[in-house]
Protein backbone atom coordinates (compact mmCIF):
# COMPACT_ATOMS: atom_id res chain seq x y z
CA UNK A 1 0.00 0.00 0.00
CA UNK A 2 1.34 3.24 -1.10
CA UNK A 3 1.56 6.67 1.04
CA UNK A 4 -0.87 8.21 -1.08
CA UNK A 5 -3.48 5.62 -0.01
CA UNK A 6 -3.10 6.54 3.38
CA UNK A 7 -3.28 10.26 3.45
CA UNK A 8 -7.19 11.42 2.65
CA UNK A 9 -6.99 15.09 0.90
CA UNK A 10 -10.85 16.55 1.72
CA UNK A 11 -12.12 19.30 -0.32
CA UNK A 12 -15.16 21.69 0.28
CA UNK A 13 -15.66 25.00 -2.06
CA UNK A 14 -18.37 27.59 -0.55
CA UNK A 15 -19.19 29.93 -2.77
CA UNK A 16 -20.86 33.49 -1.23
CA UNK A 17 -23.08 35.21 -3.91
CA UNK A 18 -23.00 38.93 -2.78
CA UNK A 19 -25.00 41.82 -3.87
CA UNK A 20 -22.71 43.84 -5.93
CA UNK A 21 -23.53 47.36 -4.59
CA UNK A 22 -23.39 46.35 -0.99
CA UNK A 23 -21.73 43.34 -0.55
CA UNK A 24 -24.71 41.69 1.42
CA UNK A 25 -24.37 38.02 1.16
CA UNK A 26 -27.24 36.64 -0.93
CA UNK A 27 -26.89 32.91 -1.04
CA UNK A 28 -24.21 30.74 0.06
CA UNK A 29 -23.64 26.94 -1.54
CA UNK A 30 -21.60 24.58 0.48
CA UNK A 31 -19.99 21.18 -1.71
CA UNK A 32 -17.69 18.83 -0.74
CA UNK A 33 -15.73 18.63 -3.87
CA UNK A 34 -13.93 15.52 -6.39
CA UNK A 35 -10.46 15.57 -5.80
CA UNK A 36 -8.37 14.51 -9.34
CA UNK A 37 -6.21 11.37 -9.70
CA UNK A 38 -3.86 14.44 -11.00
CA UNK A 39 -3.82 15.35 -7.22
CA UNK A 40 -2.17 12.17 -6.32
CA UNK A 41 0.40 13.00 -8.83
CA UNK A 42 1.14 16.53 -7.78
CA UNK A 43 1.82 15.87 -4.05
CA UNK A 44 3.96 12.59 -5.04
CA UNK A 45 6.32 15.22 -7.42
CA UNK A 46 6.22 17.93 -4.72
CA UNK A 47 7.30 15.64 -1.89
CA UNK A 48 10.04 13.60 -3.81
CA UNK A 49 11.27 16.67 -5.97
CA UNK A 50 13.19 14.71 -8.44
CA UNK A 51 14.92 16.43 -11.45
CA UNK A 52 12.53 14.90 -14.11
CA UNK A 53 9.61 16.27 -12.17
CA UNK A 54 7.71 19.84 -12.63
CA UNK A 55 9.09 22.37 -10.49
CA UNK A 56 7.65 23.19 -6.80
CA UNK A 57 6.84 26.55 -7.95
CA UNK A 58 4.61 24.86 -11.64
CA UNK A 59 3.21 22.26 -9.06
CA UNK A 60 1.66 24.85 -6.32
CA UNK A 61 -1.98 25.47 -6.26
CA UNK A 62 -2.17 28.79 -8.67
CA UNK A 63 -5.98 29.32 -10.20
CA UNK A 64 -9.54 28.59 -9.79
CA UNK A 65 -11.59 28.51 -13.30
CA UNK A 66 -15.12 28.21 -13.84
CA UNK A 67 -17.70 26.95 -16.27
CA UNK A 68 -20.67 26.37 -17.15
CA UNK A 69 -21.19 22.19 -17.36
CA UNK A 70 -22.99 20.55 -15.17
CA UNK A 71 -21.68 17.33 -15.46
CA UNK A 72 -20.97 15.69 -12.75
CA UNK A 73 -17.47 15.77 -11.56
CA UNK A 74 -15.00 12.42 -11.50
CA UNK A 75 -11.57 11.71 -10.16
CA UNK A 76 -10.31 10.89 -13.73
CA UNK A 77 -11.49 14.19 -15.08
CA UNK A 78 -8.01 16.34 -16.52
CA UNK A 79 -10.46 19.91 -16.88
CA UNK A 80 -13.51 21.78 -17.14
CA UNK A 81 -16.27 20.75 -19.35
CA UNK A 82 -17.21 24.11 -20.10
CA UNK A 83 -15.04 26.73 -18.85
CA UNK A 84 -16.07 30.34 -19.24
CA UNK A 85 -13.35 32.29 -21.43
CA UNK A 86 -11.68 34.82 -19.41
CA UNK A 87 -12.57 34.06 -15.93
CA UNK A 88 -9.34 32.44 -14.64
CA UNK A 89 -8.59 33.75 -11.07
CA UNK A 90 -4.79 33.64 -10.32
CA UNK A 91 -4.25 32.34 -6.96
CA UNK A 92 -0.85 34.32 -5.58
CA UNK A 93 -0.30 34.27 -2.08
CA UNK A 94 -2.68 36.56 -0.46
CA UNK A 95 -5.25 34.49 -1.98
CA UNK A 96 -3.39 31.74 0.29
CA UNK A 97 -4.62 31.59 4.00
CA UNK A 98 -3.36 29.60 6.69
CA UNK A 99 -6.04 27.48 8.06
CA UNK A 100 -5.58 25.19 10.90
CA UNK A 101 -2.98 21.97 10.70
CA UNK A 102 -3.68 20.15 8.07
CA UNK A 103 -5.69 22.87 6.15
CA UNK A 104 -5.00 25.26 3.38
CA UNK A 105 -7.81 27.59 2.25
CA UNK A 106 -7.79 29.29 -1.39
CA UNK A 107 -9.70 32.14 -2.16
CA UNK A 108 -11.12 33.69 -5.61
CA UNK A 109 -13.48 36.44 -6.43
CA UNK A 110 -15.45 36.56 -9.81
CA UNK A 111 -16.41 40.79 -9.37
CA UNK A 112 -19.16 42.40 -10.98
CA UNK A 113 -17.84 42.58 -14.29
CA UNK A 114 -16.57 39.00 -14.73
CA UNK A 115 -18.49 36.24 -16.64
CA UNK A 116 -21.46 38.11 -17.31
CA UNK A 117 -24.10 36.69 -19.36
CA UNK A 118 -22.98 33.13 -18.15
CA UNK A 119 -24.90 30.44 -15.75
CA UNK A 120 -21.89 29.41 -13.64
CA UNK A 121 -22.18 25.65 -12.31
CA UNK A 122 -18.63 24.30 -12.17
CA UNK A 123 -15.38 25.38 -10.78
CA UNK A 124 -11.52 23.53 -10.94
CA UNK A 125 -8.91 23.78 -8.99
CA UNK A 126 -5.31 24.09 -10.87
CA UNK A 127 -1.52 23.99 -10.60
CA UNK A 128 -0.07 26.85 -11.34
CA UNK A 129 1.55 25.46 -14.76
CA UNK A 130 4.35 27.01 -16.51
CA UNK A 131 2.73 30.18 -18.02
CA UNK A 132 0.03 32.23 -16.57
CA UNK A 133 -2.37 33.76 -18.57
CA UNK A 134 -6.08 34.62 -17.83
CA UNK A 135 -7.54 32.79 -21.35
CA UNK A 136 -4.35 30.03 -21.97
CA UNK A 137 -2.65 27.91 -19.77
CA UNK A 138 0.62 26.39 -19.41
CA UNK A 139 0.95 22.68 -18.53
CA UNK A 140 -1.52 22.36 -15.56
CA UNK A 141 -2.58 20.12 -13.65
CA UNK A 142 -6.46 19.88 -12.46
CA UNK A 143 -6.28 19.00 -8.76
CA UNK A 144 -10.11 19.29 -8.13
CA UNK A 145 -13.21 19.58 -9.32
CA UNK A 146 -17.14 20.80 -8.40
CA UNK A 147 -19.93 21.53 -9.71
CA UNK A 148 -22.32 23.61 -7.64
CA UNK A 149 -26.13 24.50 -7.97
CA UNK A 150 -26.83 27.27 -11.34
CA UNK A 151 -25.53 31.01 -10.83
CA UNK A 152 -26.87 32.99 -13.30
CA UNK A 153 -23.80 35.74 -13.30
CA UNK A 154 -25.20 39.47 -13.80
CA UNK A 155 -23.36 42.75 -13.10
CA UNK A 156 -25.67 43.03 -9.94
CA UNK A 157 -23.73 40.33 -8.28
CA UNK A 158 -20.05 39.02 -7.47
CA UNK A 159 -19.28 35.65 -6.07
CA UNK A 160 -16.59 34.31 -3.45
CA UNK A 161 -15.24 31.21 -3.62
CA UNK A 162 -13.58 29.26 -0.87
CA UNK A 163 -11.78 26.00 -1.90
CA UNK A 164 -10.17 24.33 1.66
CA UNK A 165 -8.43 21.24 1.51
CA UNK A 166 -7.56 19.45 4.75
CA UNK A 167 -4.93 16.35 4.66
CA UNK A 168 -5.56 13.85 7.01
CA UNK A 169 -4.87 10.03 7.39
């Protein structure tokens, strides 16, 4: 039995939809989410850190992306089904909070002028690759997946999401 069979990575994404002139909370949604066979692979690189592996730094957690599919999420699943152009959220540290041992907590805003005219119903998880770019990608990896009850995105609203992963055994 390998390590990775032992330790249990957990994921749950909330997602606040706010009012976009005052920032009430409208809704929340609370999923536990699908965590990728490519997760597996990630933290087996980033712990052994062998020279034919990615780098630590094209390895680390770097964006959330969202879509519009709402196909139900699987461990074997590589992407999004339906990813909105343009709405790639860059995950750079302050977007990186502490949680408690064991826990890491990523956050991403989609503001009032992002993905407009779009019913948002999945979100991903990603590595940060080797190139960053809002619309294309390096080579990523997709370490989770979700798909989350319709949002139909307006300039009258903005959305937080909150992906936290816990490791445990």
């Amino acid at each position: 039995m390998n390590f990775l069979s032992k330790i249990k990575i957990i994921g749950t994404l909330t997602i606040h939809v706010r009012d976009g002139k005052t920032g009430h909370i409208l809704r929340t949604i609370v999923k536990e989410n699908t965590i990728t066979y490519n997760a597996g692979d990630v933290v087996r690189a980033l712990l052994a850190q062998r020279a034919t592996d990615d780098a630590a730094t094209e390895l680390s957690l770097g964006s959330m992306r969202f879509g519009t599919s709402s196909t139900t999420p699987t461990r074997n699943d590589v992407n999004l089904i339906s990813e909105v152009g343009g709405t790639r959220e860059q995950l750079q540290d302050v977007n990186k909070v502490d949680g408690i041992s064991g826990e890491i907590s990523l956050q991403a805003t989609l503001d009032t002028t992002e993905a407009n005219g779009n019913t948002l119903q999945e979100a991903g998880l990603f590595t940060t690759g080797t190139l960053w770019s809002n619309d294309v990608g390096g080579t990523t990896y997709m370490f989770a997946r979700q798909i989350h009850s319709a949002i139909p995105k307006t300039s009258s609203i903005s959305l937080d999401y909150n992906w936290k992963l816990q490791f445990t055994t």
